[in-house]
Protein backbone atom coordinates (compact mmCIF):
# COMPACT_ATOMS: atom_id res chain seq x y z
CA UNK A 1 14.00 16.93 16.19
CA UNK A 2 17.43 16.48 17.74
CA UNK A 3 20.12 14.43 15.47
CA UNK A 4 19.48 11.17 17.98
CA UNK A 5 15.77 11.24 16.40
CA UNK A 6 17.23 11.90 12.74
CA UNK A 7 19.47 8.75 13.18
CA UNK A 8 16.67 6.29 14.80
CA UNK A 9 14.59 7.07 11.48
CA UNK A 10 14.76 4.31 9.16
CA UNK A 11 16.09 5.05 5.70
CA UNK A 12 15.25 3.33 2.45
CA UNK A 13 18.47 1.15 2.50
CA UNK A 14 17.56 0.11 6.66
CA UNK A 15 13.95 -0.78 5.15
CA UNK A 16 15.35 -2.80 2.44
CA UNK A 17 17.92 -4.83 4.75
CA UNK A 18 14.42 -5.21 7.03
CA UNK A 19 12.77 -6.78 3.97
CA UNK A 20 15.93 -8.99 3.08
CA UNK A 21 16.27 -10.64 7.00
CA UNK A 22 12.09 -11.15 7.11
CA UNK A 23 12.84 -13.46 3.58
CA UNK A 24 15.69 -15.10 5.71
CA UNK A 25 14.35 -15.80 9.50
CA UNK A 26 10.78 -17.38 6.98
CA UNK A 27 13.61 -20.19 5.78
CA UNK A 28 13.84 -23.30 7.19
CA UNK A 29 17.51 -23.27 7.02
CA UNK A 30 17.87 -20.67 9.40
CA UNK A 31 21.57 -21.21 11.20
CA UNK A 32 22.78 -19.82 14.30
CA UNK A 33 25.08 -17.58 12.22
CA UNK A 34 21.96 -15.92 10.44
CA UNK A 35 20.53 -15.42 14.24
CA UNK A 36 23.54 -13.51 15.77
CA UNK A 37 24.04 -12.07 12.18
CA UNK A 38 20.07 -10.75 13.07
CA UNK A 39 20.87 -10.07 16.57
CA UNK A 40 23.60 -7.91 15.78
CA UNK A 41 21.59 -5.89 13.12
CA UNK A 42 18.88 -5.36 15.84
CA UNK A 43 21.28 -3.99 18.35
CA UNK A 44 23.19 -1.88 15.58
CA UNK A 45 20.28 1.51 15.72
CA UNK A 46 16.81 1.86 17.30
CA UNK A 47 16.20 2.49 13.10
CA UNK A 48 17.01 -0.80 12.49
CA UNK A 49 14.50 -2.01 15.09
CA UNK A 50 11.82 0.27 13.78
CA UNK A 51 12.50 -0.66 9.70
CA UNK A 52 11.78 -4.12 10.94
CA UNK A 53 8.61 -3.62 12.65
CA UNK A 54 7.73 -1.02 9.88
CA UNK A 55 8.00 -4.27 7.10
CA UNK A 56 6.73 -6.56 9.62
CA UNK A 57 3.29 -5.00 9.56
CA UNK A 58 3.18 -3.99 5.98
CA UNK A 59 3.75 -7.69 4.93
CA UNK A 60 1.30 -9.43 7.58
CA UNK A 61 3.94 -11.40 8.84
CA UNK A 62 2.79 -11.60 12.57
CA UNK A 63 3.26 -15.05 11.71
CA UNK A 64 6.80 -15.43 11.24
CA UNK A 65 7.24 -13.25 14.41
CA UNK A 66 5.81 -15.29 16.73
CA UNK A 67 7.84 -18.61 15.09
CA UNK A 68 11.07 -16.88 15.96
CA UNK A 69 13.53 -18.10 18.28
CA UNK A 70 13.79 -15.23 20.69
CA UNK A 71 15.71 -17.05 23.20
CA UNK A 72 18.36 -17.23 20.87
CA UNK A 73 17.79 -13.94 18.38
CA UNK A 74 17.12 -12.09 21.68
CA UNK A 75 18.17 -13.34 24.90
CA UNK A 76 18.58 -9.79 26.39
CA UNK A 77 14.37 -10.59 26.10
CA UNK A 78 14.00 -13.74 28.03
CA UNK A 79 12.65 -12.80 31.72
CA UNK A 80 13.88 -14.09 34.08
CA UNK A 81 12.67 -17.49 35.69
CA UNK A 82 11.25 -16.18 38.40
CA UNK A 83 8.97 -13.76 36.63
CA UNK A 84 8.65 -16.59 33.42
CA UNK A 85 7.23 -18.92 36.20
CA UNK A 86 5.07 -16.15 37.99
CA UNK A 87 3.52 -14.85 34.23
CA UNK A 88 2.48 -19.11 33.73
CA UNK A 89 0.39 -19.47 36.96
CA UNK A 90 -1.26 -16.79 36.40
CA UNK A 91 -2.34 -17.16 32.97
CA UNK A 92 -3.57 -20.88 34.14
CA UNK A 93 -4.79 -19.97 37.57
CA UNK A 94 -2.98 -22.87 39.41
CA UNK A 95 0.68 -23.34 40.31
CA UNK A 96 3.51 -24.77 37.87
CA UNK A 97 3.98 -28.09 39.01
CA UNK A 98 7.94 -28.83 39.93
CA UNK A 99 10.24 -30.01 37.18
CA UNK A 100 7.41 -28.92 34.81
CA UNK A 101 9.05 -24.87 33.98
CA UNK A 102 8.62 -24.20 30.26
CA UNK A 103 10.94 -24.62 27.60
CA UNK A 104 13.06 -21.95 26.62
CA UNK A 105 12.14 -22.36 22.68
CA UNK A 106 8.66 -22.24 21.02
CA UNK A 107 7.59 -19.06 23.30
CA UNK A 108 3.91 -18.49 22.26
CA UNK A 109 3.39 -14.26 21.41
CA UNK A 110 1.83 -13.68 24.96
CA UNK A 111 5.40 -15.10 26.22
CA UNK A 112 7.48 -12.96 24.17
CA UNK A 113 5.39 -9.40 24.86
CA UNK A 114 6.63 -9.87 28.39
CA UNK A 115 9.91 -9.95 26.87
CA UNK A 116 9.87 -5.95 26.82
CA UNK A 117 11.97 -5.77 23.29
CA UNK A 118 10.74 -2.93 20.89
CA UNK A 119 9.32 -5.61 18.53
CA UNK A 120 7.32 -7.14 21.03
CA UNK A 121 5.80 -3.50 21.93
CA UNK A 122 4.37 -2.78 18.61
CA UNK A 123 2.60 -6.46 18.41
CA UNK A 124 1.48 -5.59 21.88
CA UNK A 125 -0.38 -2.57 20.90
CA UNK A 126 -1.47 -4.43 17.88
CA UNK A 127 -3.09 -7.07 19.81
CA UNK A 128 -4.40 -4.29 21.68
CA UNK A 129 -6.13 -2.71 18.99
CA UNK A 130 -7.68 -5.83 17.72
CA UNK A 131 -9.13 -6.52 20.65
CA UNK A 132 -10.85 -3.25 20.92
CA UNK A 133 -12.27 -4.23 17.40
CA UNK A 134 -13.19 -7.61 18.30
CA UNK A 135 -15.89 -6.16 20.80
CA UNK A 136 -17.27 -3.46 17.67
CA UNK A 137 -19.85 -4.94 15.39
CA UNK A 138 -18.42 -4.79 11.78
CA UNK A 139 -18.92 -2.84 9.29
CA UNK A 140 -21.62 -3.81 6.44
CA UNK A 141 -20.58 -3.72 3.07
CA UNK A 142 -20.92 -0.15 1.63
CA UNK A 143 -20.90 1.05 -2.23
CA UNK A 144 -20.12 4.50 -3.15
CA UNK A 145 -20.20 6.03 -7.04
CA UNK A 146 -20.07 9.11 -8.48
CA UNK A 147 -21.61 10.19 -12.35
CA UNK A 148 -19.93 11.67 -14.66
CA UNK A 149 -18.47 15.13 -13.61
CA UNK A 150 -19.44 14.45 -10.10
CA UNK A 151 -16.67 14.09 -7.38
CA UNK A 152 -17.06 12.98 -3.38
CA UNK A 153 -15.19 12.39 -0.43
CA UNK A 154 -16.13 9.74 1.58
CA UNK A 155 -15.50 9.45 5.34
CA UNK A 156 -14.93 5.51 6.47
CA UNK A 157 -15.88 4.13 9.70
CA UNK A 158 -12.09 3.63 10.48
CA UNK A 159 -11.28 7.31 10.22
CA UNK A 160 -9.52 7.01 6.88
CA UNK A 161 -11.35 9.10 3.90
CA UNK A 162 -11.19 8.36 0.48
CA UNK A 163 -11.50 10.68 -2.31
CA UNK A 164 -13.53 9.75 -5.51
CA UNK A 165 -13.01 10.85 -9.08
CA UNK A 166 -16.14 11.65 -11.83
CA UNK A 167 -17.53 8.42 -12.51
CA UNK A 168 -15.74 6.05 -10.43
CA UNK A 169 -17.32 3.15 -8.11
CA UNK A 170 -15.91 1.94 -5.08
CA UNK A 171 -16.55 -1.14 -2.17
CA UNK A 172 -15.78 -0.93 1.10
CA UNK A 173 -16.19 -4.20 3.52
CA UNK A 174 -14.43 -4.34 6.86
CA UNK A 175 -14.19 -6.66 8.96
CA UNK A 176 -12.40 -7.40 11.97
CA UNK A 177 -9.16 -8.48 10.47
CA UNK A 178 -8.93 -6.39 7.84
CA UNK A 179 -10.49 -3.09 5.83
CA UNK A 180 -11.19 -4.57 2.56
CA UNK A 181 -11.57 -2.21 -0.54
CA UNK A 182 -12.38 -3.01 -4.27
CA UNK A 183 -12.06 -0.01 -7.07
CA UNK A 184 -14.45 -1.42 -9.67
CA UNK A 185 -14.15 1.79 -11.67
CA UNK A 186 -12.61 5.40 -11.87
CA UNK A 187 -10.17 7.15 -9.52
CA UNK A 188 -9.70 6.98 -6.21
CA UNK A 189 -7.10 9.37 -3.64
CA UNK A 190 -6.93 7.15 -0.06
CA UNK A 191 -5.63 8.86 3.03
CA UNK A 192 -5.95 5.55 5.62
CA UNK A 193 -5.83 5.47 9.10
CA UNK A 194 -3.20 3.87 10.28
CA UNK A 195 -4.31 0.56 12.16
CA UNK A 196 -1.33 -2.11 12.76
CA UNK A 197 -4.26 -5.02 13.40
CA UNK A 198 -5.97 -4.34 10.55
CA UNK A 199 -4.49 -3.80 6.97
CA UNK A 200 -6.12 -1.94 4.30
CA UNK A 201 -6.24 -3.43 1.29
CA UNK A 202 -7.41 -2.42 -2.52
CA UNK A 203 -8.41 -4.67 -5.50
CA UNK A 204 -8.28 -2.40 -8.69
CA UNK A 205 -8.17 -4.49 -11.72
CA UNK A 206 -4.82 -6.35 -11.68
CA UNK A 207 -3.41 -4.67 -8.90
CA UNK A 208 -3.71 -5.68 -4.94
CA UNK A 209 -2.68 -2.41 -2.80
CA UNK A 210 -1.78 -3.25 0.81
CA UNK A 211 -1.29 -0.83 3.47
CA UNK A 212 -1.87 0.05 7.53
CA UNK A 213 -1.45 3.62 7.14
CA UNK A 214 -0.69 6.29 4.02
CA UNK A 215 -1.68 8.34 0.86
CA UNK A 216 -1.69 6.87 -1.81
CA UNK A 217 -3.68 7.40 -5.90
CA UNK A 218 -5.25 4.61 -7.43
CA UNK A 219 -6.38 5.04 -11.09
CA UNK A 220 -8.45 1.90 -12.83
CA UNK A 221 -8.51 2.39 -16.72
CA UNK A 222 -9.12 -0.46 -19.26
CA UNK A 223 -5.74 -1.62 -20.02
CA UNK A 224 -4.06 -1.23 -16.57
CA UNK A 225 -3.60 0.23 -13.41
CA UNK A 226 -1.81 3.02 -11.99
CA UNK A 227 -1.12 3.63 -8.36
CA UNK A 228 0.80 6.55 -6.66
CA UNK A 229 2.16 7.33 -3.72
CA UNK A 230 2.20 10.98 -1.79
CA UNK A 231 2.90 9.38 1.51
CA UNK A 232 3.86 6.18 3.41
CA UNK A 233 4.68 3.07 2.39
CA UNK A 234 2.48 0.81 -0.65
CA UNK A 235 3.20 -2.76 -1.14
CA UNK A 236 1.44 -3.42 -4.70
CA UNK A 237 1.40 -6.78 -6.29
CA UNK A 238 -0.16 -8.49 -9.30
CA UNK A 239 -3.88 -9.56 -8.85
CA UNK A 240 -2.52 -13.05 -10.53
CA UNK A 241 0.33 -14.41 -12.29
CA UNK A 242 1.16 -17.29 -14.54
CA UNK A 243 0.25 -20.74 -13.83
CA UNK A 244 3.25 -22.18 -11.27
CA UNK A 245 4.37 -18.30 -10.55
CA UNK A 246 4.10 -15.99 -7.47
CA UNK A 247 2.89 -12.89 -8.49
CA UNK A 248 4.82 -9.98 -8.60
CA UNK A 249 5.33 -7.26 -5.57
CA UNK A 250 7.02 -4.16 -5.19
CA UNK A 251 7.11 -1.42 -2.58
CA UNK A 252 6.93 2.37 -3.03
CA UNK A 253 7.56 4.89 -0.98
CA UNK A 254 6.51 8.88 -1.43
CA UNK A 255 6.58 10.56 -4.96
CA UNK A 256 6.75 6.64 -6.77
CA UNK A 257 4.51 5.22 -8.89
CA UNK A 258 3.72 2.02 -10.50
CA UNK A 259 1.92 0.44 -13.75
CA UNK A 260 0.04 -2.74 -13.50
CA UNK A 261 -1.51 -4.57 -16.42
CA UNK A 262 -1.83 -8.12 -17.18
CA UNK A 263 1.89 -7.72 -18.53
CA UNK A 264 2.49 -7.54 -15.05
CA UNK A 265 4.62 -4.71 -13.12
CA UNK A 266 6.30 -1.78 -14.63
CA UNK A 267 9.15 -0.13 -13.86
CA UNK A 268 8.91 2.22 -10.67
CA UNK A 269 8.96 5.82 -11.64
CA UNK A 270 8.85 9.09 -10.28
CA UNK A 271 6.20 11.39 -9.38
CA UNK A 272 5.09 14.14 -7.30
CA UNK A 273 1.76 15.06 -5.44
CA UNK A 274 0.97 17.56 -8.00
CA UNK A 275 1.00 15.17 -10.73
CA UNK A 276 -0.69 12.43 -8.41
CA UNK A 277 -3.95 14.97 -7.21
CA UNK A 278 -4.02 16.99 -10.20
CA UNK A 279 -7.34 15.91 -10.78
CA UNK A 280 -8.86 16.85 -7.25
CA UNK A 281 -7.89 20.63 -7.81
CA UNK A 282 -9.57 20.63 -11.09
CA UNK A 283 -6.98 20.62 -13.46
CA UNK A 284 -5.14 17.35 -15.20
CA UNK A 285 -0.93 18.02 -15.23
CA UNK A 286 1.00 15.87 -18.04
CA UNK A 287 4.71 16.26 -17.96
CA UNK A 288 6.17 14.00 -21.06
CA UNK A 289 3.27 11.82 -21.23
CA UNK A 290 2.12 9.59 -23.55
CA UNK A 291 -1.24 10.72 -25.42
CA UNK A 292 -2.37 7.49 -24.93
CA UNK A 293 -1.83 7.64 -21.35
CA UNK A 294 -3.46 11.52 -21.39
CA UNK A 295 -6.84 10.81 -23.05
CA UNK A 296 -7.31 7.91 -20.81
CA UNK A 297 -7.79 10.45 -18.06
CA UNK A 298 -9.62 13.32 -19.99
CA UNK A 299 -11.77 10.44 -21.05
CA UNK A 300 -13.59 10.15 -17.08
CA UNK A 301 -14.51 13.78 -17.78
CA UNK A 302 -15.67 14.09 -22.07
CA UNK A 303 -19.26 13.23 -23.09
CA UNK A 304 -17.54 11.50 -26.15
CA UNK A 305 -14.99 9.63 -25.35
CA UNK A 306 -11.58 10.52 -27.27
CA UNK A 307 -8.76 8.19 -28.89
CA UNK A 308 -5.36 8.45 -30.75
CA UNK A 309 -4.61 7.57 -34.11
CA UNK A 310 -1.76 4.74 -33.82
CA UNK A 311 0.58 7.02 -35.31
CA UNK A 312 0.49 9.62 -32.62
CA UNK A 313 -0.53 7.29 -29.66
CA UNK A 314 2.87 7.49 -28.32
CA UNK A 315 3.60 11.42 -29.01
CA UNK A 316 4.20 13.02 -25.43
CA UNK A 317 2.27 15.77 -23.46
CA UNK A 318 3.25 18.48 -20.82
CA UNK A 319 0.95 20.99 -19.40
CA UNK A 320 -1.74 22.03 -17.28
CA UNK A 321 -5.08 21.72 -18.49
CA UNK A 322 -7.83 22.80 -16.59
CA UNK A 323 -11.16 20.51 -16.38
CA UNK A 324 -14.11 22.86 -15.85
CA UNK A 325 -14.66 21.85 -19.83
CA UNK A 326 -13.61 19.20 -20.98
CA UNK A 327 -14.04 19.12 -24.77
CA UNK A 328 -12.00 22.78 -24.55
CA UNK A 329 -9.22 20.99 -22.91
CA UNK A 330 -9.14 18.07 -25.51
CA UNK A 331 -8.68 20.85 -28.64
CA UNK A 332 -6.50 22.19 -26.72
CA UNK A 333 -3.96 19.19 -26.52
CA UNK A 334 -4.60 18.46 -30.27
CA UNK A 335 -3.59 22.01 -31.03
CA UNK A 336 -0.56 21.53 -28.76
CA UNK A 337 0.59 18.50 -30.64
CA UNK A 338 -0.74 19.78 -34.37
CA UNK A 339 -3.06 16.90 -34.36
CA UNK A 340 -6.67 17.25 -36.00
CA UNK A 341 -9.97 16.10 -34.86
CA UNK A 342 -12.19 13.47 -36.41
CA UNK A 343 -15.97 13.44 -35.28
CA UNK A 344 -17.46 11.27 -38.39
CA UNK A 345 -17.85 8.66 -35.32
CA UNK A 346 -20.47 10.17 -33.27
CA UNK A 347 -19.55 7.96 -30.21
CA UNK A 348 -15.68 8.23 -30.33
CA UNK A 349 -13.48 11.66 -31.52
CA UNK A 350 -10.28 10.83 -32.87
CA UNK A 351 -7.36 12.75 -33.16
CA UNK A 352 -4.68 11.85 -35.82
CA UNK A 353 -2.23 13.65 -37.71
CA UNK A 354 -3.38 16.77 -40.43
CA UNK A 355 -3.38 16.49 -43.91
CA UNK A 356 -0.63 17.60 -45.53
């Protein structure tokens, strides 16, 4: 890579001024400052250009694209009248009649893709690929599971390949604008093929996952949701929110992670692949975590599920524990945090403090 092709790569702060001007050209109080403020951003870096198509197609706004008012955002892009005026009797299959050329403004997307700008490129090819799907027969509704102790990978018709933890359930229904998922239980590890036409999207309790293309861990458990990211970009958002409310988004990027319960969003933290696919190498890696948060992952692997005493819920674990047996690793973490166990419940062990 020469250092042209390490500038042209959009950072975090050119994805995050993408993000800000797609919330600005959706206003309707868009001025002609805010377009040659845009214009000028555009022509600033071919990263800049690229951060805003990257945003553009992990938010679905096609939309707000095609409302935009290239003539004035990008009037470099306007062909000429000559070639406007040859593109319009073509597409009709009859001659323009005189006094009757097109207006400047409103340009409809097939208009604008002749415009040659590096925006109107990627759409192109995204049209381009949902066409191709358009003439494909979609996809039936599949469901795969896994039992207790059992793990499989799963190939999708799309190319991506999913990953599934010991007793986890998963739905898959495409279609042709989208590659619908649903996590109804478990774990899940999602390497998706990228598709700009068609988003992939994953309901997991009260989380929505939306992406076109990345890696990305989704664990379900009863309280919450956690989702990770080893590659790529994830927009996650709350399944609902409060009456009157929008619910909540937020967008990670590689080694982040994310919480969400019906509390809503927590804060974005750190993590790293390790930590994120511990569980598909066998082995479960805790680095100051909450017991809580630990058993609810040995839990998809013990024949008796385990819990914490509410004094020690909140004690924190580091290790690697290995999962070829289970009930070894959980006497293992109570001997690494002095707790005892407590069997009198034949369908629930719990570990609390020892008697003094």
């Amino acid at each position: 890579m020469n250092p042209q092709e390490v500038q042209d790569v959009p950072t975090e702060d050119r994805l995050d001024q993408a993000c800000a001007w797609i919330a600005r050209l959706r206003s309707d109080a868009l001025s002609d400052t805010d377009r040659r403020a845009f214009a000028q951003w555009m022509a600033e870096s071919p990263a800049n250009h690229k951060a805003f198509e990257e945003m553009c197609e992990l938010w679905g706004d096609l939309g707000v694209l095609s409302r935009l008012p290239l003539d004035e955002i990008y009037p470099e892009s306007v062909p000429a009248s000559h070639h406007r005026d040859t593109a319009n009797q073509a597409s009709r299959g009859r001659p323009t009649p005189a006094g009757d050329e097109p207006s400047s403004r409103g340009w409809n997307l097939p208009q604008w893709l002749m415009g040659g700008s590096a925006v109107a490129a990627c759409l192109g090819i995204a049209l381009w690929i949902g066409n191709q799907w358009l003439q494909q027969t979609p996809t039936q509704q599949q469901m795969y599971t896994t039992a207790v102790g059992e793990m499989r990978t799963v190939d999708l018709p799309d190319g991506s390949r999913v990953q599934l933890n010991t007793n986890s359930e998963l739905i898959v229904n495409f279609s042709r604008e989208e590659r619908r998922t649903q996590l109804l239980r478990g774990e899940a590890y999602f390497d998706v093929a990228r598709q700009t036409a068609r988003p992939f999207t994953v309901s997991a309790g009260s989380a929505n996952i939306r992406v076109l293309g990345t890696q990305f861990n989704v664990e379900r458990n009863p309280e919450n949701t956690r989702v990770s990211v080893t590659g790529g970009t994830v927009a996650v958002s709350e399944a609902s929110a409060a009456s009157g409310l929008r619910p909540e988004t937020v967008k990670l990027t590689r080694n982040q992670k994310v919480s969400v319960s019906g509390s809503g969003l927590s804060e974005v933290g750190r993590t790293s692949e390790q930590e994120a696919l511990d569980w598909t190498q066998g082995q479960l890696v805790f680095d100051e975590t909450p017991l809580n948060e630990a058993l609810e992952e040995l839990n998809r692997y013990l024949k008796v599920p385990a819990a914490a005493a509410p004094a020690v819920g909140d004690r924190t674990l580091s290790g690697t524990f290995e999962l070829t047996d289970p009930e070894n690793t959980l006497s293992a973490i109570a001997a690494a945090l002095g707790l005892s166990q407590d069997h009198s419940n034949p369908n629930l062990t719990l570990l609390s403090p020892k008697p003094n």
